[in-house]
C-alpha atoms as a PDB file:
ATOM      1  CA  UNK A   1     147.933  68.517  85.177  1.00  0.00           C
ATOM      2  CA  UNK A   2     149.681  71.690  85.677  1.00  0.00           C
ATOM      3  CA  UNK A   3     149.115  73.765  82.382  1.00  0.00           C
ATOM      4  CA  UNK A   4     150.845  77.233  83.273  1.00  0.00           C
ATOM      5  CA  UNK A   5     153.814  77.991  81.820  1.00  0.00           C
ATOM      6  CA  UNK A   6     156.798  77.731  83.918  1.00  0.00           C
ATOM      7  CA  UNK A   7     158.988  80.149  85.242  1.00  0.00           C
ATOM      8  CA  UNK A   8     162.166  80.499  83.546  1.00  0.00           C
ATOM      9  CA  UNK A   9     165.276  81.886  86.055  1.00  0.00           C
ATOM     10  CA  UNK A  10     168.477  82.053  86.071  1.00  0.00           C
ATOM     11  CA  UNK A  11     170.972  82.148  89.317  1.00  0.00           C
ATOM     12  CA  UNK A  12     173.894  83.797  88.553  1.00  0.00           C
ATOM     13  CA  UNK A  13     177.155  84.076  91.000  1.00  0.00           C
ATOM     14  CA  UNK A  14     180.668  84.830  90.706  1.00  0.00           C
ATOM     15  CA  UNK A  15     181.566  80.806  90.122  1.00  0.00           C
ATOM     16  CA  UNK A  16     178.617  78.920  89.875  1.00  0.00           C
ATOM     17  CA  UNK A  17     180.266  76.619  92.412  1.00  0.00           C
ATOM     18  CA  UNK A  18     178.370  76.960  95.413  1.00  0.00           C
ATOM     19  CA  UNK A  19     175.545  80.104  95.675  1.00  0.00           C
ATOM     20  CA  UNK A  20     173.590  79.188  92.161  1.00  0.00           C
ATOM     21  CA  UNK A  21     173.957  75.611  92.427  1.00  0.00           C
ATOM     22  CA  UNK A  22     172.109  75.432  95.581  1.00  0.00           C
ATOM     23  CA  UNK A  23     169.837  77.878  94.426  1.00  0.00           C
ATOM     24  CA  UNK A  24     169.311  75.678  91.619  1.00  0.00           C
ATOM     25  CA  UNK A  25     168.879  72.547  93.541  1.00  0.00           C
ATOM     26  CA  UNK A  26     166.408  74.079  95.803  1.00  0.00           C
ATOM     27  CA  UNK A  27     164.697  75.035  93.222  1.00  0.00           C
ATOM     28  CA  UNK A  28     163.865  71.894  91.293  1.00  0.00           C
ATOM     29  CA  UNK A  29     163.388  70.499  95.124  1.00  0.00           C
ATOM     30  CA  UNK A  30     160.986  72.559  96.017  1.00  0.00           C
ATOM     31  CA  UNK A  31     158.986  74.508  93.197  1.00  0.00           C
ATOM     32  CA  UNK A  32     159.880  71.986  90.382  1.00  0.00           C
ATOM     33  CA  UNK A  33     156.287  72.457  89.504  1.00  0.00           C
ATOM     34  CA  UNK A  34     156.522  76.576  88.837  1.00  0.00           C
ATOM     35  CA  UNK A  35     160.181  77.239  87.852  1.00  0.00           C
ATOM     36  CA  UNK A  36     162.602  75.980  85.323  1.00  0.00           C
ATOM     37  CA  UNK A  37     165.672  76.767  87.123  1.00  0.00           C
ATOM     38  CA  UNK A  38     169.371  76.909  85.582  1.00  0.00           C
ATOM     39  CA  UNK A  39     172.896  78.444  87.134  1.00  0.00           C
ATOM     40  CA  UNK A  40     175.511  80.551  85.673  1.00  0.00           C
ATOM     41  CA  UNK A  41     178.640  82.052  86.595  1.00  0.00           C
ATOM     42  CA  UNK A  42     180.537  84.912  85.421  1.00  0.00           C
ATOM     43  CA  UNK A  43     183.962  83.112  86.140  1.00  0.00           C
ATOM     44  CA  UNK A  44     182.614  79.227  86.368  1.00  0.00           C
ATOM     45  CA  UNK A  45     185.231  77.319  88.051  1.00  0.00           C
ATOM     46  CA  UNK A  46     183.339  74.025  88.894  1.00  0.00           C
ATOM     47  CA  UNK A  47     180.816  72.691  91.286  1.00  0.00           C
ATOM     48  CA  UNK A  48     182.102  73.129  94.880  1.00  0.00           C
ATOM     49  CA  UNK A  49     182.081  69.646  96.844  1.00  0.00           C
ATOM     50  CA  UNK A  50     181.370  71.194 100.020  1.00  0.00           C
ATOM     51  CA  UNK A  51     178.024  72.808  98.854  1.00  0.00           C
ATOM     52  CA  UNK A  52     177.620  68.842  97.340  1.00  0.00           C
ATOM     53  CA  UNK A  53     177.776  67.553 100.868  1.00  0.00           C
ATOM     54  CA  UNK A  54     175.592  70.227 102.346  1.00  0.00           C
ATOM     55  CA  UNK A  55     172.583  69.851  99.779  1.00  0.00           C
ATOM     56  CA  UNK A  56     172.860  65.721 100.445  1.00  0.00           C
ATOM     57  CA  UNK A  57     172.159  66.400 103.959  1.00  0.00           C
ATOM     58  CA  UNK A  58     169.015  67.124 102.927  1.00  0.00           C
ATOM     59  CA  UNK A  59     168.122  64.720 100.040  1.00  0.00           C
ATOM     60  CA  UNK A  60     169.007  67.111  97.434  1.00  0.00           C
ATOM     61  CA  UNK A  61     171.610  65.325  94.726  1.00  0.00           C
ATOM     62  CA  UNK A  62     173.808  68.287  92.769  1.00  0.00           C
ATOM     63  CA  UNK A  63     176.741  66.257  91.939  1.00  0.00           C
ATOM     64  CA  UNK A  64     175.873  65.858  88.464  1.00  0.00           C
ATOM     65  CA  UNK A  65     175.051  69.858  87.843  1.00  0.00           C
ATOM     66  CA  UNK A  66     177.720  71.280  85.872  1.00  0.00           C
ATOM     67  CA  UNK A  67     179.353  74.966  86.320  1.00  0.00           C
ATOM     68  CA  UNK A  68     178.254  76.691  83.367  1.00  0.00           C
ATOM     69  CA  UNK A  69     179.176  80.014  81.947  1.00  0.00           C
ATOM     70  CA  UNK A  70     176.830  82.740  81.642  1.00  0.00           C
ATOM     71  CA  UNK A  71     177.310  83.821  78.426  1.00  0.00           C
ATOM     72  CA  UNK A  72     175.688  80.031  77.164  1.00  0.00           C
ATOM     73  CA  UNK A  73     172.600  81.354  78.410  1.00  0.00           C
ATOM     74  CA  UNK A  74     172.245  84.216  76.122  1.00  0.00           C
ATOM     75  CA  UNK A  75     170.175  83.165  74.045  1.00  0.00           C
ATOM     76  CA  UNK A  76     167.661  81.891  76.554  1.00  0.00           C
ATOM     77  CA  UNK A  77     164.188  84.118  77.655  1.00  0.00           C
ATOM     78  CA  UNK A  78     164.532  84.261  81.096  1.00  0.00           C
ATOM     79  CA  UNK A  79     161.599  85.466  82.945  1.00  0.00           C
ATOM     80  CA  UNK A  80     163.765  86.415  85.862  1.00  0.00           C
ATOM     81  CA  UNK A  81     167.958  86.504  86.270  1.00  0.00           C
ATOM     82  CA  UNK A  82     168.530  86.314  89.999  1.00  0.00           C
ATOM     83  CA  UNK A  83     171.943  87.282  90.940  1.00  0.00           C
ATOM     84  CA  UNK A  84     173.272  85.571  94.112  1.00  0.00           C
ATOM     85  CA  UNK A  85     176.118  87.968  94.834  1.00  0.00           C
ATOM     86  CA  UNK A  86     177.575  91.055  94.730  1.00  0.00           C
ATOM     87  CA  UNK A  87     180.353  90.667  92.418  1.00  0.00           C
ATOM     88  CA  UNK A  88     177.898  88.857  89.834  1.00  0.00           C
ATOM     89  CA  UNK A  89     175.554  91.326  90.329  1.00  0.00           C
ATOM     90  CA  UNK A  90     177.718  93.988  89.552  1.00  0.00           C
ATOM     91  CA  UNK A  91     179.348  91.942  86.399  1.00  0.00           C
ATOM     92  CA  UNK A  92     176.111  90.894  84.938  1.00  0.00           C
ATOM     93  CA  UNK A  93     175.655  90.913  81.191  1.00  0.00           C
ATOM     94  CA  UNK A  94     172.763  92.462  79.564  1.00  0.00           C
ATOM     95  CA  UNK A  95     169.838  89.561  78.807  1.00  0.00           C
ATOM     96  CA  UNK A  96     167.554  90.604  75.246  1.00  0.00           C
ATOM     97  CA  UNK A  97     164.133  90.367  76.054  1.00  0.00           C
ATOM     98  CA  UNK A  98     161.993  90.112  79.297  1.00  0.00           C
ATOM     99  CA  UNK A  99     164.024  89.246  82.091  1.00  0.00           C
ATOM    100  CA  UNK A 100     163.937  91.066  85.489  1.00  0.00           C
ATOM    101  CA  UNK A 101     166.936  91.443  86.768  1.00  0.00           C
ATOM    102  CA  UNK A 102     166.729  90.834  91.180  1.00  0.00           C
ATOM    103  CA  UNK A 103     169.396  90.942  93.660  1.00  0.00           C
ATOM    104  CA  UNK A 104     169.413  88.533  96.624  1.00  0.00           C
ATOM    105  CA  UNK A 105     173.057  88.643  98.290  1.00  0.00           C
ATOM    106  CA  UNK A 106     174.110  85.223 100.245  1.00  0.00           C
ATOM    107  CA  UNK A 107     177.476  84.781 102.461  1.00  0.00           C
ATOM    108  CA  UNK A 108     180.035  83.016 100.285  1.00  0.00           C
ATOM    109  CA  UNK A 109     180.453  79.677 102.082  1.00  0.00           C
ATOM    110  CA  UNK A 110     184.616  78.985 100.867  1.00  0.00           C
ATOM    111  CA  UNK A 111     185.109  82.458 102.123  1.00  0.00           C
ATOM    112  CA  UNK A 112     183.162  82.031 105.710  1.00  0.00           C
ATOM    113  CA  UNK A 113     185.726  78.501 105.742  1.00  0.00           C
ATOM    114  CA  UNK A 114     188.818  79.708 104.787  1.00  0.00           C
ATOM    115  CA  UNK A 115     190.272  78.849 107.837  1.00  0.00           C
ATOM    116  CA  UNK A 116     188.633  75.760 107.993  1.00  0.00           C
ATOM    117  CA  UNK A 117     190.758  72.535 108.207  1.00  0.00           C
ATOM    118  CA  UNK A 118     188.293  69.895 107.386  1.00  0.00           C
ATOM    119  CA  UNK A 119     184.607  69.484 106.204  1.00  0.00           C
ATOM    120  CA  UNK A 120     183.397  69.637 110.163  1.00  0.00           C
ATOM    121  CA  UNK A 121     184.639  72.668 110.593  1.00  0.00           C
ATOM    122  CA  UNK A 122     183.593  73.937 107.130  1.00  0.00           C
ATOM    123  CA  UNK A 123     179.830  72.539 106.572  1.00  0.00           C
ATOM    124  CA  UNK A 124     178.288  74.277 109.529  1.00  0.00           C
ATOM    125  CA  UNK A 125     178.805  77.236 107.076  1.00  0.00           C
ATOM    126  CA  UNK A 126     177.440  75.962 104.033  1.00  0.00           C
ATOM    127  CA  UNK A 127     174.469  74.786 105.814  1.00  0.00           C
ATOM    128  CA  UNK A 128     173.565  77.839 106.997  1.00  0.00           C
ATOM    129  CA  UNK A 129     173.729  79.417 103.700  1.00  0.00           C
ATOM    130  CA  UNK A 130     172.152  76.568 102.304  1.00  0.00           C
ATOM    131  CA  UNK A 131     169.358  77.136 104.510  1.00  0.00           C
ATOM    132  CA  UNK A 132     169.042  81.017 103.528  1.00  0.00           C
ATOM    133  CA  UNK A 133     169.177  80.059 100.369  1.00  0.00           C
ATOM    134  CA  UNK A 134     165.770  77.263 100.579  1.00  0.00           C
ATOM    135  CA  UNK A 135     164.341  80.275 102.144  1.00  0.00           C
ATOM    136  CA  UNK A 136     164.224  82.517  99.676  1.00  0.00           C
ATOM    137  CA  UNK A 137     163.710  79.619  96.766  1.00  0.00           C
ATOM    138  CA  UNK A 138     160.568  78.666  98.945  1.00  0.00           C
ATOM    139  CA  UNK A 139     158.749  81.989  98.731  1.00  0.00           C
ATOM    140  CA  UNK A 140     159.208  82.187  95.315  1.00  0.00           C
ATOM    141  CA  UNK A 141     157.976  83.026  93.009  1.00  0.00           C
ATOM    142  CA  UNK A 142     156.601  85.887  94.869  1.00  0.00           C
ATOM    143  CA  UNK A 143     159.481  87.443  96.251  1.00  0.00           C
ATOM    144  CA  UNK A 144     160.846  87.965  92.960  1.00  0.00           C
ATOM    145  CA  UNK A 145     159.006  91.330  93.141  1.00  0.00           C
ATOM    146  CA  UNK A 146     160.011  92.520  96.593  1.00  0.00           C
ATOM    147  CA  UNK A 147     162.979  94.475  96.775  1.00  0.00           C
ATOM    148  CA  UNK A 148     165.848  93.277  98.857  1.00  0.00           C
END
């Protein structure tokens, strides 16, 4: 039995719709075992179906996450706050305590399929930011030291 203390982080994007909640879901996919993972957004605005059909395609279930507001996780002692975009990067609040604040920027999928028409047209773009996005969760947590 695993007797380390996980890691506690936090991704953080503009809407927690999409970005963090992949991040999130990779994260208890993959390194369940080392990281308590949770998602924020400055401006929450619900979990984006199109990022729900991307993580299914590969056995990953976030349709029961919810799109949660930063400011509920104040009180909580991150280890690490890992923003997810610019915008959230740049409108981060100050977290009390330990955390370390790292930037790892990801394409916003609705904005790569604006001009999309239908979810074939759209998913090949949330799949390949899904797929950054395992990526990075995967080599955590050591990348959470290396710069950008």
């Amino acid at each position: 039995m695993n007797t380390e203390k996980k890691l506690k982080v936090l991704f953080l994007c503009t809407g927690n719709s999409c970005r963090s909640q992949m991040a999130e879901g990779w994260a208890l996919h993959l390194k369940g075992d080392q990281i308590e993972p949770c998602s924020a957004g400055i401006s929450p605005h619900g979990v984006n179906r199109r990022a729900v059909l991307a993580m299914a395609e590969k056995g990953i279930d976030i349709s029961n996450h919810t799109s949660d507001h930063v400011d509920d996780f104040q009180d909580v002692d991150f280890d690490y706050v890992v923003t997810v975009c610019d915008h959230a990067r740049e409108h981060c609040p100050v977290f009390p305590g330990k955390a370390a604040m790292i930037h790892r920027s990801f394409p916003d999928p609705p904005w790569l399929a604006r001009k999309a028409s239908s979810d074939e047209e759209a998913l090949p773009h949330y799949r390949k930011v899904r797929d950054q996005i395992r990526e990075f969760v995967e080599g955590m947590p050591e990348n959470l030291s290396q710069p950008e």
